[in-house]
Protein backbone atom coordinates (compact mmCIF):
# COMPACT_ATOMS: atom_id res chain seq x y z
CA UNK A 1 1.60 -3.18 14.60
CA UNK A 2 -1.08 -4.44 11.98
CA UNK A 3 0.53 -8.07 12.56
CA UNK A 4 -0.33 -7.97 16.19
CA UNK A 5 -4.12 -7.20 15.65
CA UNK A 6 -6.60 -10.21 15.84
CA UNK A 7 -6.56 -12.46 12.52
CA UNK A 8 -4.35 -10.81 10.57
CA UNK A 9 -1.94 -13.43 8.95
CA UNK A 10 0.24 -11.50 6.45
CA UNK A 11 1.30 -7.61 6.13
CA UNK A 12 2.99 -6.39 3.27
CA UNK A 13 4.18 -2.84 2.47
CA UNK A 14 4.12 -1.72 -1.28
CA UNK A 15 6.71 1.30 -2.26
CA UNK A 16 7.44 2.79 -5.21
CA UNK A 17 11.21 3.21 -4.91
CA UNK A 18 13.85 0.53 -3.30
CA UNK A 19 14.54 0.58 0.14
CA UNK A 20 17.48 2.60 -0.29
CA UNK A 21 15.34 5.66 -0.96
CA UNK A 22 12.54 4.62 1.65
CA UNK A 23 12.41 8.17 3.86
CA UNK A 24 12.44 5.76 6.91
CA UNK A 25 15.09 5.24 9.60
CA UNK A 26 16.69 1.66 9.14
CA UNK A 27 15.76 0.40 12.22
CA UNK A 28 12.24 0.56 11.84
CA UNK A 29 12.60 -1.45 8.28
CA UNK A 30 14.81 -3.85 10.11
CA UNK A 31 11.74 -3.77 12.58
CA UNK A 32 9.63 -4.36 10.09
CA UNK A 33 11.25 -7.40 8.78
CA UNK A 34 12.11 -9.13 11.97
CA UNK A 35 8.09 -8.80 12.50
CA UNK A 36 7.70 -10.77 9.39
CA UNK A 37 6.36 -7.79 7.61
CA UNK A 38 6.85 -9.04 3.00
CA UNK A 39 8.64 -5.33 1.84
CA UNK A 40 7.82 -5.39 -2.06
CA UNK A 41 9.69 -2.26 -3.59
CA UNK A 42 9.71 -0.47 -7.05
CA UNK A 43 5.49 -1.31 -7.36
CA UNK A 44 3.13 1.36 -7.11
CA UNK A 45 -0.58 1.32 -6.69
CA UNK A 46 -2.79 2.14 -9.63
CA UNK A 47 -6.21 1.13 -8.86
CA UNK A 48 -8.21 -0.41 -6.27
CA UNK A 49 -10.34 -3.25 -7.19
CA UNK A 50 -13.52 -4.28 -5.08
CA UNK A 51 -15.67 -6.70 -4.82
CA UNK A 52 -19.27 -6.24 -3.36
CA UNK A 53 -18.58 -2.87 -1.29
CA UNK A 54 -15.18 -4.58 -0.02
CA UNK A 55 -11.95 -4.13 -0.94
CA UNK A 56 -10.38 -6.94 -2.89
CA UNK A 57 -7.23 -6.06 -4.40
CA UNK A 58 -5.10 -3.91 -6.12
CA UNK A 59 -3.80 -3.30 -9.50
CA UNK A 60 -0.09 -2.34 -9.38
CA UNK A 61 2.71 -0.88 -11.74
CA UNK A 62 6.45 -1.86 -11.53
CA UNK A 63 8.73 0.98 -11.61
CA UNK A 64 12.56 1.55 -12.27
CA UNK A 65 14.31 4.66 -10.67
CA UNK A 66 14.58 7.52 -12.92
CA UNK A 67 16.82 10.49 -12.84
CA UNK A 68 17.14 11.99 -9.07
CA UNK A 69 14.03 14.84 -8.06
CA UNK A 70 13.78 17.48 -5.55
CA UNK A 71 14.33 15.48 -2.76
CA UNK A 72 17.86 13.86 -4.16
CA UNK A 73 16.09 10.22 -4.36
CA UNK A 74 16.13 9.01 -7.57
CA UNK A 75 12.47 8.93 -8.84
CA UNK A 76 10.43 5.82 -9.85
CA UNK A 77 9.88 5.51 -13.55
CA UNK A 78 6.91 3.38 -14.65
CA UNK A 79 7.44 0.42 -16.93
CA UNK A 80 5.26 -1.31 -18.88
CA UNK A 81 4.37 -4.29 -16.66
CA UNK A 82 1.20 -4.57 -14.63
CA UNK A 83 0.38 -7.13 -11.73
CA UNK A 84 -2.30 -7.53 -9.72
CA UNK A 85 -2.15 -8.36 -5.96
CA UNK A 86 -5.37 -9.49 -3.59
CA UNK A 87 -5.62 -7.73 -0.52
CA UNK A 88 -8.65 -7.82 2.20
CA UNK A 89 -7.42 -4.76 4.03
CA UNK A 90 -5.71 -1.57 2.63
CA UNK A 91 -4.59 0.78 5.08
CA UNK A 92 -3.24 3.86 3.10
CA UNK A 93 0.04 5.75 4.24
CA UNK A 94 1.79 8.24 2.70
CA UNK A 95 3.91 10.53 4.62
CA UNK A 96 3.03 10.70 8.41
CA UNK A 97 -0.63 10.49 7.80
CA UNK A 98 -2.81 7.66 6.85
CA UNK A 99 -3.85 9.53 3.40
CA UNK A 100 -7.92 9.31 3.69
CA UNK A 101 -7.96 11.50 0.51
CA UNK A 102 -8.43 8.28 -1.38
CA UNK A 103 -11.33 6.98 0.37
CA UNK A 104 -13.63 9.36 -1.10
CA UNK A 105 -12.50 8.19 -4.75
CA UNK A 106 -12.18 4.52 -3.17
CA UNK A 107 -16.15 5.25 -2.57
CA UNK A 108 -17.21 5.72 -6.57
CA UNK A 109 -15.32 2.06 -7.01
CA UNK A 110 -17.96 0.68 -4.86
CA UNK A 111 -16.03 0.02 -1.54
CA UNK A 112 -17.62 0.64 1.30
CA UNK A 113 -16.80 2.85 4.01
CA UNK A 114 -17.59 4.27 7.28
CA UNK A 115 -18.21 7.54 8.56
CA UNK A 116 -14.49 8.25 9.19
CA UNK A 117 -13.66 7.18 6.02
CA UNK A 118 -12.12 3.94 6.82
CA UNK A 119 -12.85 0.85 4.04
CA UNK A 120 -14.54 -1.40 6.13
CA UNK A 121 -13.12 -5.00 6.46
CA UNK A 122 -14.76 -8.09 4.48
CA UNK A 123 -16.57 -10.26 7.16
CA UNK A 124 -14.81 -13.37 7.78
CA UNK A 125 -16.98 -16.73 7.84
């Protein structure tokens, strides 16, 4: 969906496991890459990084799966290697909901957002 809004050139979906363990059915990941949409597994999110009141990027954390947990997926481990990805939007989503929780931490790192705690988006020149 985000691929078909107005200016958006490039969607890619972070997750912490492989896609093996992805809790989704495999049709909507084959969905998701016949719409183009970059899959990047075994990364997790550490910290958002902003720039001005707008979101700019994130700091990530490689994983490697771990022993299996309550679920019966195997759990992601973190290793000792750290990249950094730029983003201009971040659009939270963890489980069925969009996970606004973070915003309100997202705030004290200086991003700015609105009053339904959405990050608003960088204006484009």
């Amino acid at each position: 969906m985000a691929l078909r809004q107005k200016d958006v050139e490039k969607v890619t979906i972070l997750y912490r496991r492989t896609r093996d363990e992805m809790p989704a059915f495999p049709e909507e990941i084959e969905a998701a890459d016949q719409e183009g949409i970059e899959i990047l597994t075994l990364i997790s999110p550490a910290r958002v990084l902003s720039d001005n009141g707008h979101v700019s990027g994130l700091r990530c954390i490689r994983n490697e799966l771990g022993e299996p947990d309550s679920s019966g997926r195997r759990r992601p481990v973190p290793i000792p290697l750290r990249v950094q990805r730029p983003v201009d939007t971040l659009i939270v989503a963890i489980g069925e909901d969009s996970g606004i929780d973070c915003i309100g931490p997202a705030q004290s790192s200086g991003i700015d957002t609105t009053s339904r705690n959405t990050s608003r988006p960088i204006p484009r020149p």
